[in-house]
C-alpha atoms as a PDB file:
ATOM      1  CA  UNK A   1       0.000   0.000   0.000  1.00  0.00           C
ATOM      2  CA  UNK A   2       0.989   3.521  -0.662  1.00  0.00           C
ATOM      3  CA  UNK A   3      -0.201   6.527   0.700  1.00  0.00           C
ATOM      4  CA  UNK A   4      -0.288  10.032  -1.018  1.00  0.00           C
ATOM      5  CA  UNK A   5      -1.719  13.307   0.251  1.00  0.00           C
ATOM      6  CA  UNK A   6      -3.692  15.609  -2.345  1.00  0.00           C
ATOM      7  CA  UNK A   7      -5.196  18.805  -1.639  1.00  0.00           C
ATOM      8  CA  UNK A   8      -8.674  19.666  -3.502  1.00  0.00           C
ATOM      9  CA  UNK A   9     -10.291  22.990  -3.226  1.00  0.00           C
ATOM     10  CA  UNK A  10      -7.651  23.674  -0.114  1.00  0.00           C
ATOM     11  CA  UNK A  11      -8.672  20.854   1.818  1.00  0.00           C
ATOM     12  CA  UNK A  12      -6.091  18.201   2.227  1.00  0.00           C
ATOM     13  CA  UNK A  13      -6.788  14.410   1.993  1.00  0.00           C
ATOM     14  CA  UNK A  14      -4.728  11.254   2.429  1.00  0.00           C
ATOM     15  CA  UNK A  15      -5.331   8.516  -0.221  1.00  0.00           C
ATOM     16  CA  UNK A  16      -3.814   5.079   0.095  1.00  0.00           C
ATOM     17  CA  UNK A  17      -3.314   3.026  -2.897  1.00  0.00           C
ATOM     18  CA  UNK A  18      -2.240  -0.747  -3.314  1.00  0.00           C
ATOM     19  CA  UNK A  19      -0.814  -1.825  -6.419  1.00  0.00           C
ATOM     20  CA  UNK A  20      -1.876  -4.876  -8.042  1.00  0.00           C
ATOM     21  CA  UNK A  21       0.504  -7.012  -9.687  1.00  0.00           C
ATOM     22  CA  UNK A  22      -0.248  -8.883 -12.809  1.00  0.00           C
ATOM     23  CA  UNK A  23      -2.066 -11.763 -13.053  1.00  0.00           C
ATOM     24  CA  UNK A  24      -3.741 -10.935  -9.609  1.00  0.00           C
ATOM     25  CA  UNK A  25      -7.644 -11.247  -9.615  1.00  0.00           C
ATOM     26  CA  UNK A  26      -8.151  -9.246  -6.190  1.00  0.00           C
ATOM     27  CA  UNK A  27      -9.882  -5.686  -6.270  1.00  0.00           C
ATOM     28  CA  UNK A  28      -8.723  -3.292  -4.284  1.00  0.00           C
ATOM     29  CA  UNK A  29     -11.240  -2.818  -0.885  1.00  0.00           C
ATOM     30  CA  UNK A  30     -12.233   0.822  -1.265  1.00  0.00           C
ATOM     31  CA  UNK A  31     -11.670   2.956   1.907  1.00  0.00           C
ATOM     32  CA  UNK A  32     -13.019   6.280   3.034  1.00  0.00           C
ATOM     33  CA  UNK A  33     -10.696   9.341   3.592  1.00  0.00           C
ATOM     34  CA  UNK A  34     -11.880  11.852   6.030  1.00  0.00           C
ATOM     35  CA  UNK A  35     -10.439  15.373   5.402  1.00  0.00           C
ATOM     36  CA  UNK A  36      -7.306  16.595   8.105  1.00  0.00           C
ATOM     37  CA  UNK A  37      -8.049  20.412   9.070  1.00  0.00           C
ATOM     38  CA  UNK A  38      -4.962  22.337   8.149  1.00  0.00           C
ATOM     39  CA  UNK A  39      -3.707  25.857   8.513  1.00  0.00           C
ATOM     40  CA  UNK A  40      -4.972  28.202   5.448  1.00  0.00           C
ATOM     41  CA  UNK A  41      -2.014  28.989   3.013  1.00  0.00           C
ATOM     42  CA  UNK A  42      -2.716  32.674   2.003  1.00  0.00           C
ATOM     43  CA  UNK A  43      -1.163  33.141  -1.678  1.00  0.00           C
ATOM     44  CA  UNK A  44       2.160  35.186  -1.186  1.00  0.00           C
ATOM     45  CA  UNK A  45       1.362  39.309  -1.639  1.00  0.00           C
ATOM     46  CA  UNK A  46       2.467  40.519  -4.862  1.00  0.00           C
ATOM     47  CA  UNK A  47       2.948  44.503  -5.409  1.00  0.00           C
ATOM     48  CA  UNK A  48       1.333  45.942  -8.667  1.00  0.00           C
ATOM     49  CA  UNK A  49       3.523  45.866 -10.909  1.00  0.00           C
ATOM     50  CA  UNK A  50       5.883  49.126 -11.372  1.00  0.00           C
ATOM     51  CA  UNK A  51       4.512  51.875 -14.440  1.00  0.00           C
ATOM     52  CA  UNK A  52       7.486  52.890 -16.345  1.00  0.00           C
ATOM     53  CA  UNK A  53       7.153  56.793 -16.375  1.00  0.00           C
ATOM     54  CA  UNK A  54       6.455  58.464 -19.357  1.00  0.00           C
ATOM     55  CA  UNK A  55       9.769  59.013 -21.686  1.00  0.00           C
ATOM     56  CA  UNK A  56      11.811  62.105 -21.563  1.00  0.00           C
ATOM     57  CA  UNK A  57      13.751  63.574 -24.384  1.00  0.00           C
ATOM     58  CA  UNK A  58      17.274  63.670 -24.438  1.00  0.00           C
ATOM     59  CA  UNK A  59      18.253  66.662 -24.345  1.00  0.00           C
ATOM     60  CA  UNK A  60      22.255  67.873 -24.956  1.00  0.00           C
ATOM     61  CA  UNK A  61      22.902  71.281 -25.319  1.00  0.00           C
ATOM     62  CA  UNK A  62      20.297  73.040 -27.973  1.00  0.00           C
ATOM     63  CA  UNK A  63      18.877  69.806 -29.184  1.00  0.00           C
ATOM     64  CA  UNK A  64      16.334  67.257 -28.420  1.00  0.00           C
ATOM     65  CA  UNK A  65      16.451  63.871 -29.588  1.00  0.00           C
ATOM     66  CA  UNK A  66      14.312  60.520 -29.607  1.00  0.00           C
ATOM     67  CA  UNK A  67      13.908  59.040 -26.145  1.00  0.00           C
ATOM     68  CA  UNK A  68      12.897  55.950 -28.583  1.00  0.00           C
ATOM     69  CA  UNK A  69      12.236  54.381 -31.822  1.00  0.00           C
ATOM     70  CA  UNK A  70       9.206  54.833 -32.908  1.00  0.00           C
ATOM     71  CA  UNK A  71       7.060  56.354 -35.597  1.00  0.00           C
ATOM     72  CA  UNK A  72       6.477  60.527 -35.726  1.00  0.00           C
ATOM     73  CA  UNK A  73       2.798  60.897 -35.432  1.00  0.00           C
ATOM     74  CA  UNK A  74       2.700  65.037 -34.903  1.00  0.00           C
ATOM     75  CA  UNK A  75       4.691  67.627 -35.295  1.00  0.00           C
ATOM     76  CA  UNK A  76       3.628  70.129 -32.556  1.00  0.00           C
ATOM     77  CA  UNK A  77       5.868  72.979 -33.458  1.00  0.00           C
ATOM     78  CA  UNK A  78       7.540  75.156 -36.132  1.00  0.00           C
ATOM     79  CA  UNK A  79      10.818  76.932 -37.045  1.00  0.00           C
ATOM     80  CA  UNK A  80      10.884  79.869 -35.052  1.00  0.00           C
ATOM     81  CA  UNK A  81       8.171  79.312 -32.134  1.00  0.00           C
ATOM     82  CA  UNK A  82       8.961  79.715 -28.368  1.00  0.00           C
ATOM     83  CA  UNK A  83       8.193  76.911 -26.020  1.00  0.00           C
ATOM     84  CA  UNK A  84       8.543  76.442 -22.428  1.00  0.00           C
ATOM     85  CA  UNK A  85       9.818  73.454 -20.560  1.00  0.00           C
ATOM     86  CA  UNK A  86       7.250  70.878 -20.707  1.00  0.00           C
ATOM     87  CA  UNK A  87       5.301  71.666 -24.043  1.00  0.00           C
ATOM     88  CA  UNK A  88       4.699  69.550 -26.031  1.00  0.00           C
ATOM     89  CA  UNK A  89       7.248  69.255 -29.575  1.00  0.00           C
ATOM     90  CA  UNK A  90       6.747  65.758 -31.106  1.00  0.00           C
ATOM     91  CA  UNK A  91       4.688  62.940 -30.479  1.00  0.00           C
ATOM     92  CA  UNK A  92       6.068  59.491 -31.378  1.00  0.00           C
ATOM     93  CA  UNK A  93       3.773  56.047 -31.860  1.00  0.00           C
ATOM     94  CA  UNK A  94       5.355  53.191 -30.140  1.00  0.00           C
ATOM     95  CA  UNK A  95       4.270  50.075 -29.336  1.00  0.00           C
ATOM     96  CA  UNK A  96       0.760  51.272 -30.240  1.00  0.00           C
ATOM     97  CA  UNK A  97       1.394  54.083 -27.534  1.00  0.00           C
ATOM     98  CA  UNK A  98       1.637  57.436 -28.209  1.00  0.00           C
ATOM     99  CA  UNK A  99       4.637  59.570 -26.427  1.00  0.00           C
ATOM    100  CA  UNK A 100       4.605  62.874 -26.125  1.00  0.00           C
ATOM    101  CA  UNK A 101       8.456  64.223 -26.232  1.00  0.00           C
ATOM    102  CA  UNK A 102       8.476  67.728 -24.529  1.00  0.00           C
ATOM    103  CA  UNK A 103      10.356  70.613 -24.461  1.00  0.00           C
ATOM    104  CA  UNK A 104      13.265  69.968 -21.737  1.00  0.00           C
ATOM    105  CA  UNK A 105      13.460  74.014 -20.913  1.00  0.00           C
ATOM    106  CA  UNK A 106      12.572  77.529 -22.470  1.00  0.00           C
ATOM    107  CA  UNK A 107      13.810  78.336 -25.819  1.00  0.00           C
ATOM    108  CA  UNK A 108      13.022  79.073 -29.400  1.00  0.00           C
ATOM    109  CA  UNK A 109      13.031  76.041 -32.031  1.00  0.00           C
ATOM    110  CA  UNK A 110      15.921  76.393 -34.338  1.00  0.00           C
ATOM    111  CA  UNK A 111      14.923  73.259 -36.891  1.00  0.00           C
ATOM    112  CA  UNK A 112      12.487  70.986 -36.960  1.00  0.00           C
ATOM    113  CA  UNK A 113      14.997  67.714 -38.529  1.00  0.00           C
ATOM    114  CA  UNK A 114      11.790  64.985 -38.782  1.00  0.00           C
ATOM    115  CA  UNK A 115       9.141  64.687 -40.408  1.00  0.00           C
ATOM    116  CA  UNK A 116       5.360  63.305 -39.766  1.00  0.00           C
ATOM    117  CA  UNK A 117       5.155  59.782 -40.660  1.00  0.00           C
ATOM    118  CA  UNK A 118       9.222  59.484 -41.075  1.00  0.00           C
ATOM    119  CA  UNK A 119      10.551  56.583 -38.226  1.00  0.00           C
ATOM    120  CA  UNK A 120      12.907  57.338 -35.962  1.00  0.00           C
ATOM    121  CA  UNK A 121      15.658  55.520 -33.660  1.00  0.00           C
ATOM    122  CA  UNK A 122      16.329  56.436 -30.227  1.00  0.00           C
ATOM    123  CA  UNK A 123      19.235  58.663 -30.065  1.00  0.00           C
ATOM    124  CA  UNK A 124      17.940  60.039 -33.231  1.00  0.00           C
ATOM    125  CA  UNK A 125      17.868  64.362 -33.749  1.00  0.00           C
ATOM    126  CA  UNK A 126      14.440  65.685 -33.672  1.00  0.00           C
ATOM    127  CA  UNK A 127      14.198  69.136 -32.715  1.00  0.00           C
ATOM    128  CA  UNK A 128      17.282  72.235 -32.332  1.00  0.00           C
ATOM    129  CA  UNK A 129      17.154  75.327 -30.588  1.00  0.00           C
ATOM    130  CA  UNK A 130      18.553  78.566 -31.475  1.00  0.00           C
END
């Protein structure tokens, strides 16, 4: 005979099983398990997983450039406008998301170097300042 233990719906049970050999005619007598009370196993706590935050454009001296590959879906300014630090200068499709890249400080756009529709690589040159 062999005993196992098997939990069903959180309750456990013991089962004991007796192998037949071959060529033996005997059935096995069938026995009743009653269930053994055990301590409740909570499921371990898992935090929500983390949001990544939105991405920021690199920004190195008087240019900004892609914070990602993706596709340009809008141009949000032209040669010659002033911005301030957080408005918005290019939005890029990635992923199905759409990313707004924004202005890292005050200025005045020197060149626009994309294009709607062109796709870009991180690292890539998007927008100069005068």
């Amino acid at each position: 005979m062999k005993t196992f233990r098997i939990v069903i719906d959180g309750v456990e049970h013991y089962v004991e099983v007796e192998e037949i050999r071959e060529g033996s005619s005997a059935a096995p007598v069938p026995t009743v398990s009653r269930p053994i009370p055990t301590a409740a196993v909570a499921p371990p706590v898992r935090s929500a997983p983390k949001v990544a935050p939105p991405p920021q454009a690199s920004a190195s001296g008087n240019v900004v450039t892609a914070p990602l590959q993706g596709t340009i879906l809008e141009i949000a300014v032209k040669e010659g406008d002033t911005v301030k630090a957080g408005d918005i200068l290019v939005v890029i499709e990635a992923m199905k998301m759409e990313n707004e890249i924004v202005a890292p400080g005050d200025g005045v756009i020197g060149g626009i170097h994309v294009n709607k529709g062109d796709v870009v690589r991180a690292g890539e040159l998007l927008i100069s300042f005068k």
